[in-house]
N, C-alpha and C. Protein backbone atom coordinates (compact mmCIF):
# COMPACT_ATOMS: atom_id res chain seq x y z
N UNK A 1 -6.96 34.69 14.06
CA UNK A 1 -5.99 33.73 14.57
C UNK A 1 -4.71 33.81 13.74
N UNK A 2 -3.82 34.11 14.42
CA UNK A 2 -2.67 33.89 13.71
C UNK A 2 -1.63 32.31 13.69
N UNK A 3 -1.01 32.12 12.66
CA UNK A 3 -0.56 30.47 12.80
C UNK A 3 0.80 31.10 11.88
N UNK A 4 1.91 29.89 11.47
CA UNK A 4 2.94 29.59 10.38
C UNK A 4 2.77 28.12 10.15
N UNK A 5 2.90 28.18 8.93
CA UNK A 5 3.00 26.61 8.47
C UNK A 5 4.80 26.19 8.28
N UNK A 6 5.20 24.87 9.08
CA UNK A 6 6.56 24.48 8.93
C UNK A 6 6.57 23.29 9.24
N UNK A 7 7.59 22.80 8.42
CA UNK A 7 7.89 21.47 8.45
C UNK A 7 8.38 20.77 9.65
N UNK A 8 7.63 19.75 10.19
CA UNK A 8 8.16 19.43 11.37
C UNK A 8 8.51 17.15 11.03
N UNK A 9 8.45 16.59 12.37
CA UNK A 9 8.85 15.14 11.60
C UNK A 9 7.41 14.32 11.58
N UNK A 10 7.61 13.52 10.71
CA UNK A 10 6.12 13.27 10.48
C UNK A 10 5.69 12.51 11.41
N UNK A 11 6.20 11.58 12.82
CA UNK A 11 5.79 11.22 13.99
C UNK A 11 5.22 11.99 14.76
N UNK A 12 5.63 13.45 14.42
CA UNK A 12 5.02 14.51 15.62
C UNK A 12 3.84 14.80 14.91
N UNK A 13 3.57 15.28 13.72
CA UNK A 13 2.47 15.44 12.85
C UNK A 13 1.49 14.52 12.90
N UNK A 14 1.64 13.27 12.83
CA UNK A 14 0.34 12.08 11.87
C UNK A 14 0.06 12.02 13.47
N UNK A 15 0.07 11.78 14.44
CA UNK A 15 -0.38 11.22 15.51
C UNK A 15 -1.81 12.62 16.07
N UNK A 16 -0.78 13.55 15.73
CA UNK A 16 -1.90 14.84 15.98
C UNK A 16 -3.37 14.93 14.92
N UNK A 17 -3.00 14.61 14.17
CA UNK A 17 -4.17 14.62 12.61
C UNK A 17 -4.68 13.39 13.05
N UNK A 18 -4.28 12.40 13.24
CA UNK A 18 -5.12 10.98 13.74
C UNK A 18 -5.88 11.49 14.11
N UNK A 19 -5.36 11.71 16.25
CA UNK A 19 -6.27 12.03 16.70
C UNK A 19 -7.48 13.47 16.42
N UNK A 20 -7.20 14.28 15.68
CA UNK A 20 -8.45 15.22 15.11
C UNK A 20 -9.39 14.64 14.43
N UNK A 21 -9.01 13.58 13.60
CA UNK A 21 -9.49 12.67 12.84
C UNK A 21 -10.71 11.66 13.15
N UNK A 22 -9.85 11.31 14.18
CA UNK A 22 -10.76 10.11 15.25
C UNK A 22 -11.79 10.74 15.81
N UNK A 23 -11.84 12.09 16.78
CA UNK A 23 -12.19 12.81 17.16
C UNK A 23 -13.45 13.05 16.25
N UNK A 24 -13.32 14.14 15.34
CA UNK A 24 -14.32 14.21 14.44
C UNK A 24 -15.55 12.85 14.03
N UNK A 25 -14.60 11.99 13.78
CA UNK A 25 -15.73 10.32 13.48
C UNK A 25 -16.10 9.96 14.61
N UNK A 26 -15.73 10.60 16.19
CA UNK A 26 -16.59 10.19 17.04
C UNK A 26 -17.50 11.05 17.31
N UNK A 27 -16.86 12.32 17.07
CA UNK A 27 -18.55 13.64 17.05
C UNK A 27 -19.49 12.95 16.38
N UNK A 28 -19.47 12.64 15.09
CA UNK A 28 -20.58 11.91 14.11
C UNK A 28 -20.93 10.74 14.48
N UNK A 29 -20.55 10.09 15.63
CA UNK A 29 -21.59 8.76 15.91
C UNK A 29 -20.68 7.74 15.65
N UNK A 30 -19.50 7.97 14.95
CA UNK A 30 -18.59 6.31 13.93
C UNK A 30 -17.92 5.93 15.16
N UNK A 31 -17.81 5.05 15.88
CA UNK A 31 -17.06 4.19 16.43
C UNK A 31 -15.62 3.61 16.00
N UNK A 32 -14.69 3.91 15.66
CA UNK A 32 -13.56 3.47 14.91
C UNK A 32 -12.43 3.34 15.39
N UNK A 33 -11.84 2.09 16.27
CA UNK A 33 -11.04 2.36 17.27
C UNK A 33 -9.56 2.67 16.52
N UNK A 34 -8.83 3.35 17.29
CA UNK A 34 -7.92 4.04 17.37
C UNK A 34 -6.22 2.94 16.79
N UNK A 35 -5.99 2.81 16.12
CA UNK A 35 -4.86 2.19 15.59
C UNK A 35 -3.58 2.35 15.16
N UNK A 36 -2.56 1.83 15.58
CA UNK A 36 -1.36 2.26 15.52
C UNK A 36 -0.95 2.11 14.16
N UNK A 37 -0.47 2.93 13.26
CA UNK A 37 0.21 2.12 11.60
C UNK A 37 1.43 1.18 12.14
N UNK A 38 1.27 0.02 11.23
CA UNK A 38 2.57 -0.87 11.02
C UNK A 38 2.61 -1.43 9.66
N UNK A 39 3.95 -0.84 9.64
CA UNK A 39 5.22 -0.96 8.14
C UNK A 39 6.18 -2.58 8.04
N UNK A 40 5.56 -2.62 6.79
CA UNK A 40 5.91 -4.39 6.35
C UNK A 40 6.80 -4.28 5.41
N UNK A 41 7.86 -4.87 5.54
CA UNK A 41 8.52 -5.07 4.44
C UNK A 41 9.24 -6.27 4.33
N UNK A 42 8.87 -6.99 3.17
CA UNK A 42 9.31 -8.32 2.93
C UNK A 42 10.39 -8.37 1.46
N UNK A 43 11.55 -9.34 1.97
CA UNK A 43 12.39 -9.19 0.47
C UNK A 43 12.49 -11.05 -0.52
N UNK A 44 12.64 -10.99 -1.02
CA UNK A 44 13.04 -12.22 -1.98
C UNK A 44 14.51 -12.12 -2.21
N UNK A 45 15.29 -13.05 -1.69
CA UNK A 45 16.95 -13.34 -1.54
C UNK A 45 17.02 -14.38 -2.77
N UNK A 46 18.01 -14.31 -3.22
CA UNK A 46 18.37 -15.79 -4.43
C UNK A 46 19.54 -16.30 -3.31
N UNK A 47 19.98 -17.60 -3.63
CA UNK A 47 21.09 -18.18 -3.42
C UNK A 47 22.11 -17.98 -2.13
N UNK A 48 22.57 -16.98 -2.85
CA UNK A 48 23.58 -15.82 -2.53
C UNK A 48 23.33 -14.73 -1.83
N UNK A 49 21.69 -14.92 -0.90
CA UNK A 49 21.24 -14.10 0.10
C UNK A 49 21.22 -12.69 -0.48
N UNK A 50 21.50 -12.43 -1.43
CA UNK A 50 21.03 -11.34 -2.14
C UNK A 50 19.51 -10.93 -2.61
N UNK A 51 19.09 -9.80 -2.45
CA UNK A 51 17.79 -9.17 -2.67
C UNK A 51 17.41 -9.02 -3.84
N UNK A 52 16.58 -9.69 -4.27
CA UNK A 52 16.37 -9.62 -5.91
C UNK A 52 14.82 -9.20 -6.14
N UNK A 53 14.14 -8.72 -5.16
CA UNK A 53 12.73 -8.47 -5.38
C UNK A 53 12.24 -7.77 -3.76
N UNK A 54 11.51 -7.39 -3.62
CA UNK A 54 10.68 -6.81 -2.63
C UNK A 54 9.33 -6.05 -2.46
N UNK A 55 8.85 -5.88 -1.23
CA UNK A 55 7.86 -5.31 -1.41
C UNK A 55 7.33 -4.34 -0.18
N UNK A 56 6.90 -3.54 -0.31
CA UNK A 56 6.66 -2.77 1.30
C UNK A 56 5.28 -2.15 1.46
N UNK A 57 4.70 -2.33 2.22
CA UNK A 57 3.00 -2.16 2.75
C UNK A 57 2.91 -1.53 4.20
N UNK A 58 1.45 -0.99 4.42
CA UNK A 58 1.35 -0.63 5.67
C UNK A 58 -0.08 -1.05 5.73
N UNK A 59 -0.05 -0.77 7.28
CA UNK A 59 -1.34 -1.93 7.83
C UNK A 59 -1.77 -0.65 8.58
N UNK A 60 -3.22 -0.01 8.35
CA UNK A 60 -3.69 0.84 9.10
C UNK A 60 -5.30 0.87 9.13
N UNK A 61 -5.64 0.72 10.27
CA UNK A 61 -7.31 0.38 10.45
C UNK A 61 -8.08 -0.62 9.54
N UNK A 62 -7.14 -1.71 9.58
CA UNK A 62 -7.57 -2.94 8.82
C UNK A 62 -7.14 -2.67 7.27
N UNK A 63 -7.17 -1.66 7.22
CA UNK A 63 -6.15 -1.77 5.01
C UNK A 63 -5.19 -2.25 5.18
N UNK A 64 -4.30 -2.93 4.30
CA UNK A 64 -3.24 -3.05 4.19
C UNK A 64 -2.79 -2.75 2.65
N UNK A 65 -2.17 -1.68 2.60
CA UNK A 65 -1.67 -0.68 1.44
C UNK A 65 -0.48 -0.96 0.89
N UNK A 66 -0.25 -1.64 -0.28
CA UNK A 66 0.87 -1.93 -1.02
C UNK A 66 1.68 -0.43 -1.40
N UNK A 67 2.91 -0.27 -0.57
CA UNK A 67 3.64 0.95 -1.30
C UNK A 67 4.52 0.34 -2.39
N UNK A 68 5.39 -0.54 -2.46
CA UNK A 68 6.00 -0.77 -3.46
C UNK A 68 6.44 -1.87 -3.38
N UNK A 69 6.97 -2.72 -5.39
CA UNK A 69 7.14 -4.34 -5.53
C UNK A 69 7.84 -3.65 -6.77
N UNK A 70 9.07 -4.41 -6.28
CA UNK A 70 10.23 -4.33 -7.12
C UNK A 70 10.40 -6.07 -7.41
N UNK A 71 10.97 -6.34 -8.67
CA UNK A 71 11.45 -7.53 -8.78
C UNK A 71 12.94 -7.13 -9.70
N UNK A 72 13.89 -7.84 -9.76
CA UNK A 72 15.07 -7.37 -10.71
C UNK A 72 14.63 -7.94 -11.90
N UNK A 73 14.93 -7.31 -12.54
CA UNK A 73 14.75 -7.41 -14.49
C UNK A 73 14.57 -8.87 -14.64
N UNK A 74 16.04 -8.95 -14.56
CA UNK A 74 16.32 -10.77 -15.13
C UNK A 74 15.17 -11.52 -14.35
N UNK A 75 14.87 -11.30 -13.54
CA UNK A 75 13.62 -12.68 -12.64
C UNK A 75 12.22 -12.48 -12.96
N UNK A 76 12.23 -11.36 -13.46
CA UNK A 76 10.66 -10.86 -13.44
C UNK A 76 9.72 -12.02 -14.87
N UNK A 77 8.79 -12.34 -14.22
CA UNK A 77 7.73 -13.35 -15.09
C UNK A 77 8.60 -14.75 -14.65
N UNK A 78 9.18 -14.76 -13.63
CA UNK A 78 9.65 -15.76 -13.00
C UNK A 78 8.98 -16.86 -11.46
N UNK A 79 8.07 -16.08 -11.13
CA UNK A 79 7.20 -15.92 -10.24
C UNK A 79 7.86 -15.41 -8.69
N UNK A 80 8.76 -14.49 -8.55
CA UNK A 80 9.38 -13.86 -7.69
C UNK A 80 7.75 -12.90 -7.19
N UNK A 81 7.68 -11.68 -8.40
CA UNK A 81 6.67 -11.03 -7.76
C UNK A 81 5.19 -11.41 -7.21
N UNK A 82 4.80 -12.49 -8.24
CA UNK A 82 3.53 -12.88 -7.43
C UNK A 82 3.84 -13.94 -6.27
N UNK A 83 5.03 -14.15 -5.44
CA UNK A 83 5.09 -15.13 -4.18
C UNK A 83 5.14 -14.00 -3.11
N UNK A 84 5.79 -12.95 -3.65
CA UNK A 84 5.84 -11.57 -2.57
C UNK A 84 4.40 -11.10 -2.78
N UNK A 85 3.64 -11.02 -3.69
CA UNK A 85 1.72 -10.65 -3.11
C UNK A 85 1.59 -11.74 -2.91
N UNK A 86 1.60 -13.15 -3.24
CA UNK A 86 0.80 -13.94 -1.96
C UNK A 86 1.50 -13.54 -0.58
N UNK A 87 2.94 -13.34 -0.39
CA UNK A 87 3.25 -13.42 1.04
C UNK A 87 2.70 -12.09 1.65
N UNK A 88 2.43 -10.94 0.74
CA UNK A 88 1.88 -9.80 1.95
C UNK A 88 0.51 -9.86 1.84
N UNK A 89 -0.45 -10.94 1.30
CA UNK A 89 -1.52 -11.08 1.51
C UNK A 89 -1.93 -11.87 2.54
N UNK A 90 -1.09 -13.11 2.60
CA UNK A 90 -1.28 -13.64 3.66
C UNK A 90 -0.71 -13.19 5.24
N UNK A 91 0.16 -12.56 4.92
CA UNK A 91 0.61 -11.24 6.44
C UNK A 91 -1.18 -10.30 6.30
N UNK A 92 -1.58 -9.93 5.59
CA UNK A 92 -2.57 -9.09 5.48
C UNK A 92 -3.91 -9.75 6.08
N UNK A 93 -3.93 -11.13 5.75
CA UNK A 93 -4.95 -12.42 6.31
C UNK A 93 -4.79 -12.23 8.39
N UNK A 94 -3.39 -13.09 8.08
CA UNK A 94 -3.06 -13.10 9.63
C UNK A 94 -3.05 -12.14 10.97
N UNK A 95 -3.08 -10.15 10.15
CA UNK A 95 -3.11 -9.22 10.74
C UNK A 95 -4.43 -8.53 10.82
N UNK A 96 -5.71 -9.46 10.32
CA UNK A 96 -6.89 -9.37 10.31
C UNK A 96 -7.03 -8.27 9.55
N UNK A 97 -6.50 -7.86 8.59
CA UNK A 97 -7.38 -6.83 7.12
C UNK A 97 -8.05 -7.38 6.64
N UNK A 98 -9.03 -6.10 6.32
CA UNK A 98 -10.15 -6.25 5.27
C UNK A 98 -10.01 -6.64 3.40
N UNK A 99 -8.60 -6.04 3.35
CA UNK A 99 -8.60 -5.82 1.96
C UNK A 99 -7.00 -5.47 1.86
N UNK A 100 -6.47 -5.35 0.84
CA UNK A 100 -5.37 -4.91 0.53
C UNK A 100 -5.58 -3.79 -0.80
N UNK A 101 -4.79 -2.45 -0.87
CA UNK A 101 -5.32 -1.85 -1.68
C UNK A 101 -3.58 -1.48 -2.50
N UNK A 102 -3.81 -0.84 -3.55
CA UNK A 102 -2.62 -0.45 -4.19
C UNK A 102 -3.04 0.49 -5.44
N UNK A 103 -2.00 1.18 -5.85
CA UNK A 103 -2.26 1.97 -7.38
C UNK A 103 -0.29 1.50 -7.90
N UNK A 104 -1.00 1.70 -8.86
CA UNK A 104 0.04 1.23 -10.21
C UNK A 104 -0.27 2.27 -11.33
N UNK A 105 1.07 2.25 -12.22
CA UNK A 105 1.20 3.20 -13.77
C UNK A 105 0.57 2.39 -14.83
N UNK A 106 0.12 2.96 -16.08
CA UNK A 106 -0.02 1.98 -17.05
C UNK A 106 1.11 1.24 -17.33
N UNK A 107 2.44 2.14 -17.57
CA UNK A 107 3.73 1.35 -17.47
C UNK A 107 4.69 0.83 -16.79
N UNK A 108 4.14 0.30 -15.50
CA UNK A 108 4.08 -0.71 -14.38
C UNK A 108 3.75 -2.39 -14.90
N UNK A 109 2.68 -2.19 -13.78
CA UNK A 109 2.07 -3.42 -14.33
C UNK A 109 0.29 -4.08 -13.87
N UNK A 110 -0.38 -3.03 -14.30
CA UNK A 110 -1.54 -3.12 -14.01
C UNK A 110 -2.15 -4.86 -14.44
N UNK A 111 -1.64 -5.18 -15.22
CA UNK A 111 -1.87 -6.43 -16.06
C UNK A 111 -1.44 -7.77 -15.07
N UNK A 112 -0.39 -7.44 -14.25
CA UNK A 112 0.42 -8.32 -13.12
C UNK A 112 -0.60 -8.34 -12.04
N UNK A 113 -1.19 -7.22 -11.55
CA UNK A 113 -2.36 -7.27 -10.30
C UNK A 113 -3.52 -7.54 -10.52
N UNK A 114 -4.19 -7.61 -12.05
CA UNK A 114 -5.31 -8.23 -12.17
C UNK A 114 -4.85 -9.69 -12.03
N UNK A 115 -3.89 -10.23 -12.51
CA UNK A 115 -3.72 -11.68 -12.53
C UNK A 115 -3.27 -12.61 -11.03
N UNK A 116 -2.83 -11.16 -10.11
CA UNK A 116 -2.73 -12.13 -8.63
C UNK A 116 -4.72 -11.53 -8.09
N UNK A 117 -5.37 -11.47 -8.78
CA UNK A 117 -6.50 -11.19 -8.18
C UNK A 117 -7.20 -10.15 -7.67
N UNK A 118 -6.61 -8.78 -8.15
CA UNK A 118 -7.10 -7.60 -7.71
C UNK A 118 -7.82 -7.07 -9.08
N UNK A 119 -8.76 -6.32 -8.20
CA UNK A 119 -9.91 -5.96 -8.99
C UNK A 119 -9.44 -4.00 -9.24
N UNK A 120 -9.97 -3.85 -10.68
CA UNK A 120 -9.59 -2.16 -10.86
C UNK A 120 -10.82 -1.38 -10.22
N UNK A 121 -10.75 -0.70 -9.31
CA UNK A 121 -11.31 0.79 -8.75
C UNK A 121 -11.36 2.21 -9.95
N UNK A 122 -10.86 2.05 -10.32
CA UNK A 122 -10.57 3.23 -11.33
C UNK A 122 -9.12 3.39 -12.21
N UNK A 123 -9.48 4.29 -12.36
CA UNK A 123 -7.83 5.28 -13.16
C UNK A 123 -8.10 6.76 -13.59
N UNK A 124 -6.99 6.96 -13.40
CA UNK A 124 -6.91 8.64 -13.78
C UNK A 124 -5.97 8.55 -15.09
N UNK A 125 -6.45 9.10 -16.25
CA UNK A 125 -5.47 9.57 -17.62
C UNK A 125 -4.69 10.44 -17.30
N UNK A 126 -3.83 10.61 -17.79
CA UNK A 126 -2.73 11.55 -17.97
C UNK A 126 -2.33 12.02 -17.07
N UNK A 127 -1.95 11.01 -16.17
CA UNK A 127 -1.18 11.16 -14.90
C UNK A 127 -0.03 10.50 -14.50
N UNK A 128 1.12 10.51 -13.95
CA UNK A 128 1.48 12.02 -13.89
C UNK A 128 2.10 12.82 -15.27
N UNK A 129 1.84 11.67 -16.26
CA UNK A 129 2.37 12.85 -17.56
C UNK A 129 1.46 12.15 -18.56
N UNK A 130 1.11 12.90 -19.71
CA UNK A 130 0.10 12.60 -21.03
C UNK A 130 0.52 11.34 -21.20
N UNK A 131 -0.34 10.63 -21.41
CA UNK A 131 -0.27 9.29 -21.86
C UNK A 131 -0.22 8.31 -20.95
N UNK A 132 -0.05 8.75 -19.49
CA UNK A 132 -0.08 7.81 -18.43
C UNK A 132 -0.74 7.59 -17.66
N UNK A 133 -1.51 6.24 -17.07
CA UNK A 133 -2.58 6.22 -16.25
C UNK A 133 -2.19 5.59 -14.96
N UNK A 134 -2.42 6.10 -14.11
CA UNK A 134 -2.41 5.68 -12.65
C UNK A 134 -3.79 4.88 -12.66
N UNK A 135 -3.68 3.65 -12.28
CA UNK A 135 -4.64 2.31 -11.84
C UNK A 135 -5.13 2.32 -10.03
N UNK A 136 -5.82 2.26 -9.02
CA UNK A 136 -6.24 1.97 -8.33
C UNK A 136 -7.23 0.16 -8.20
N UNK A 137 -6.37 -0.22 -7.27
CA UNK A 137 -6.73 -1.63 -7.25
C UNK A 137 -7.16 -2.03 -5.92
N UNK A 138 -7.86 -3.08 -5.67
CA UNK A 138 -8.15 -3.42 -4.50
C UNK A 138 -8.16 -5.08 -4.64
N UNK A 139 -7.72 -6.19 -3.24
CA UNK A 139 -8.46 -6.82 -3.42
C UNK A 139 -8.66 -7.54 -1.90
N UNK A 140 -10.11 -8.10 -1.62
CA UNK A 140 -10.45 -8.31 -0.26
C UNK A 140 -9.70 -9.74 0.14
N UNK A 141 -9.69 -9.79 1.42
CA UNK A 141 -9.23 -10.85 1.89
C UNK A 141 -10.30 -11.43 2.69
């Protein structure tokens, strides 16, 4: 068989791999209905309607996957970031997930997601450079 591998847009791609995906877990017996991804993104405004924190997740076959939580310097330990994980937990409640999952750096804030209630899955050392650990977190809803 001959093929080329090339970059194409990732709407045309992920929908094709889904369905191979789905496909396959229905050869094996799994029942797993078929689900569209949807992209969340929620911000924290001060005053002055300005963005001083945020956070962005996706919702796919009941996960809901924390991609990223920014807070600005000055606010942070202010409780900006933990009102943005209660608010995409409770979007995560209302959109019927199982769980919410996320990974974090050691020099992040692994210490911030145990304290809104997520539990550690693991870690990998020296990733992505010596001395640094990528955290995997979960926590159910």
């Amino acid at each position: 068989m001959e093929f080329q591998i090339k970059a194409l847009p990732l709407e045309e791609v992920e929908s094709k791999i889904v369905d191979g995906l789905l496909d396959h877990k229905s050869r094996l017996g799994y029942d797993i209905p078929k689900t569209d991804t949807t992209y969340i993104s929620l911000a924290a405004l001060n005053a002055d309607s300005e963005i001083v924190g945020g956070v962005t997740a996706k919702i796919s076959y009941g996960e809901l996957h924390v991609s990223l939580l920014s807070v600005d310097k000055d606010l942070q330990v202010s409780g900006v970031g933990t009102a943005l994980m209660n608010e995409i937990a409770a979007y995560g409640k209302a959109h019927n997930c199982h769980h919410i999952s996320l990974t974090t750096f050691s020099y992040q804030a692994p210490e911030f997601y145990k304290k809104c209630g997520y539990s550690e899955l693991g870690r990998i050392q020296n990733f992505p450079l010596k001395g640094v650990e990528k955290y995997f977190f979960v926590k159910y809803l």
